[in-house]
Protein backbone atom coordinates (compact mmCIF):
# COMPACT_ATOMS: atom_id res chain seq x y z
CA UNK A 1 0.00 0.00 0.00
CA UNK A 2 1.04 3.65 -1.06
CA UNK A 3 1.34 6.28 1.92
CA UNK A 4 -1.59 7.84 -0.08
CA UNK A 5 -3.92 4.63 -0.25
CA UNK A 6 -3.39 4.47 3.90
CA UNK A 7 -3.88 8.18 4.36
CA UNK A 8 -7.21 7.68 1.99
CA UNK A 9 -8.14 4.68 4.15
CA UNK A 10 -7.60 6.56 7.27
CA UNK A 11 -9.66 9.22 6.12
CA UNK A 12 -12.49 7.35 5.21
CA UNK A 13 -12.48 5.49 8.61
CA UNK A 14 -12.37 8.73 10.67
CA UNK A 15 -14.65 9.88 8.38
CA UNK A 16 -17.35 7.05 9.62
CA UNK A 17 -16.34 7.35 12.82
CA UNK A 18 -16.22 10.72 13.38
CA UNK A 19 -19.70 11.01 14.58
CA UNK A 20 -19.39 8.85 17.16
CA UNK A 21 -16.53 9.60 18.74
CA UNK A 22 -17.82 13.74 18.80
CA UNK A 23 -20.74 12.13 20.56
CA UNK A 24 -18.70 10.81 23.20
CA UNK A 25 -18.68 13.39 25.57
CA UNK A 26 -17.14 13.28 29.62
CA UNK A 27 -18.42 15.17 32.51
CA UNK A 28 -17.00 15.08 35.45
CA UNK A 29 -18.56 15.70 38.84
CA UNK A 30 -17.98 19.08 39.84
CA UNK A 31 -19.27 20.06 36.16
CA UNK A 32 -22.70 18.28 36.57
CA UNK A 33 -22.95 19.56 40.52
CA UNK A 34 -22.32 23.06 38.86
CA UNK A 35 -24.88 22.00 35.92
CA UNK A 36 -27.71 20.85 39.06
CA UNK A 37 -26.88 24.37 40.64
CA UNK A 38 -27.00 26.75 37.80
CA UNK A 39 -30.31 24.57 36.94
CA UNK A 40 -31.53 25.17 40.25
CA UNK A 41 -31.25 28.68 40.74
CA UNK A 42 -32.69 29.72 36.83
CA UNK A 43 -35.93 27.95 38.19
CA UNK A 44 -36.13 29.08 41.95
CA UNK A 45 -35.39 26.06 44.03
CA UNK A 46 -33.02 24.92 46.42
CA UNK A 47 -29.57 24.05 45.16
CA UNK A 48 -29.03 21.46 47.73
CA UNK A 49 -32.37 19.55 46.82
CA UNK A 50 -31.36 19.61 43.46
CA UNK A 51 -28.07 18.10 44.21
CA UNK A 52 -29.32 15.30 46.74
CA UNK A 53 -31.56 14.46 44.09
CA UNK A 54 -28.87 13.97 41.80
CA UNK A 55 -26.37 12.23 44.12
CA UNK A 56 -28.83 9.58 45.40
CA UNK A 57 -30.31 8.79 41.93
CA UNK A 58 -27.31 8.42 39.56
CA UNK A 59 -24.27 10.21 41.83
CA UNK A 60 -24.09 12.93 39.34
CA UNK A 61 -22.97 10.05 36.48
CA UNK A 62 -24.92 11.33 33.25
CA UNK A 63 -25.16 8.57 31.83
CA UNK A 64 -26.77 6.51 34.69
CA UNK A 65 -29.37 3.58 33.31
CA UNK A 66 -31.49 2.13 35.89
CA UNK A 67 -32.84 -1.09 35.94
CA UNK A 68 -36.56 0.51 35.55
CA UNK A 69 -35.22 2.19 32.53
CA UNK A 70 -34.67 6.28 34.08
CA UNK A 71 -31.93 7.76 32.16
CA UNK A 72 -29.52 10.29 33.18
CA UNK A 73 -28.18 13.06 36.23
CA UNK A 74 -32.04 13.02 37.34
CA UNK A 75 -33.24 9.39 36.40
CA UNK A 76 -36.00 10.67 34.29
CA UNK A 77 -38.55 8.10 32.93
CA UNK A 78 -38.43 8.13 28.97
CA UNK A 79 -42.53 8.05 29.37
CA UNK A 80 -42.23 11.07 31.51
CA UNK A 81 -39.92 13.09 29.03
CA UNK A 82 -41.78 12.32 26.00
CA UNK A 83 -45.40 12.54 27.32
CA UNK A 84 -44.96 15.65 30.25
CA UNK A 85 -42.29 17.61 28.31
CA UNK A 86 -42.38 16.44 24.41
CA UNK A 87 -38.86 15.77 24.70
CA UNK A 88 -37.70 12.56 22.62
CA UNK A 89 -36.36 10.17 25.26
CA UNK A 90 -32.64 10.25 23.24
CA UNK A 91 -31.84 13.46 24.60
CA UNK A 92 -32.25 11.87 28.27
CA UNK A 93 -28.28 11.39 28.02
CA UNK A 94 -27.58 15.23 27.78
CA UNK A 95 -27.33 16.29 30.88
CA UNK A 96 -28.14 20.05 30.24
CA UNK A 97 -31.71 18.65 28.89
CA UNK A 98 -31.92 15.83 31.51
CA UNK A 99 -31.43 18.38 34.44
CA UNK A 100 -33.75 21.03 33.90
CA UNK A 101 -36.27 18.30 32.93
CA UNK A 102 -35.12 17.08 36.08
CA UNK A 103 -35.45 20.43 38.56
CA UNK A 104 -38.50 21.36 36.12
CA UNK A 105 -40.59 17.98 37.40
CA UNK A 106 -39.19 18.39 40.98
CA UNK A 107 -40.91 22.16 41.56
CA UNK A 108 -44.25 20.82 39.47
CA UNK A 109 -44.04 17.92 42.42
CA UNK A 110 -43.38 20.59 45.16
CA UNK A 111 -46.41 22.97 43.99
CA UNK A 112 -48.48 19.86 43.65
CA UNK A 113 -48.26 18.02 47.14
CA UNK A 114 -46.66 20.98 48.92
């Protein structure tokens, strides 16, 4: 093989896997608890429920599956995203999306049951 053929090779392969790897995205902790808390304030409720929220249902980890199928920073039910929000349950993985979904359903709960 010519230098060119592997460099056209090589292309084509990052080329196919280009969007996955720019899909592959890491958060680490401190970024998400900053995520929960910026979340948190926009909507008016208390950081720290926010974040115990977070740490006891995925421990900040974004991409957190549990066995009854909640995705995410907030564990949100793919039902509940699609049929409360209208938000396709393939964005659960982002956590920008899944946290305000998140804080969003927590104050609706709040205002409900008080």
């Amino acid at each position: 093989m010519t230098p060119e053929s592997i460099i056209k090779v090589l292309c084509l392969c990052l080329m196919f896997l280009a969007p996955t790897v720019s899909a592959t995205y890491f958060y680490d902790t401190e970024d998400i608890k900053q995520r929960v808390i910026s979340e948190a304030k926009r909507q008016n409720l208390a950081p720290s429920l926010a974040l115990a929220i977070a740490k006891v249902e995925s421990n900040f980890n974004p991409n957190a599956l549990s066995h009854a199928g909640a995705k995410g920073v907030m564990q949100i039910m793919p039902r509940t995203a699609e049929q409360v929000f209208g938000v396709n349950q393939g964005r659960l993985f982002e956590p920008d999306v899944n946290i305000k979904l998140g804080v969003t359903f927590i104050k609706q709960l709040l205002e409900r049951y008080e």
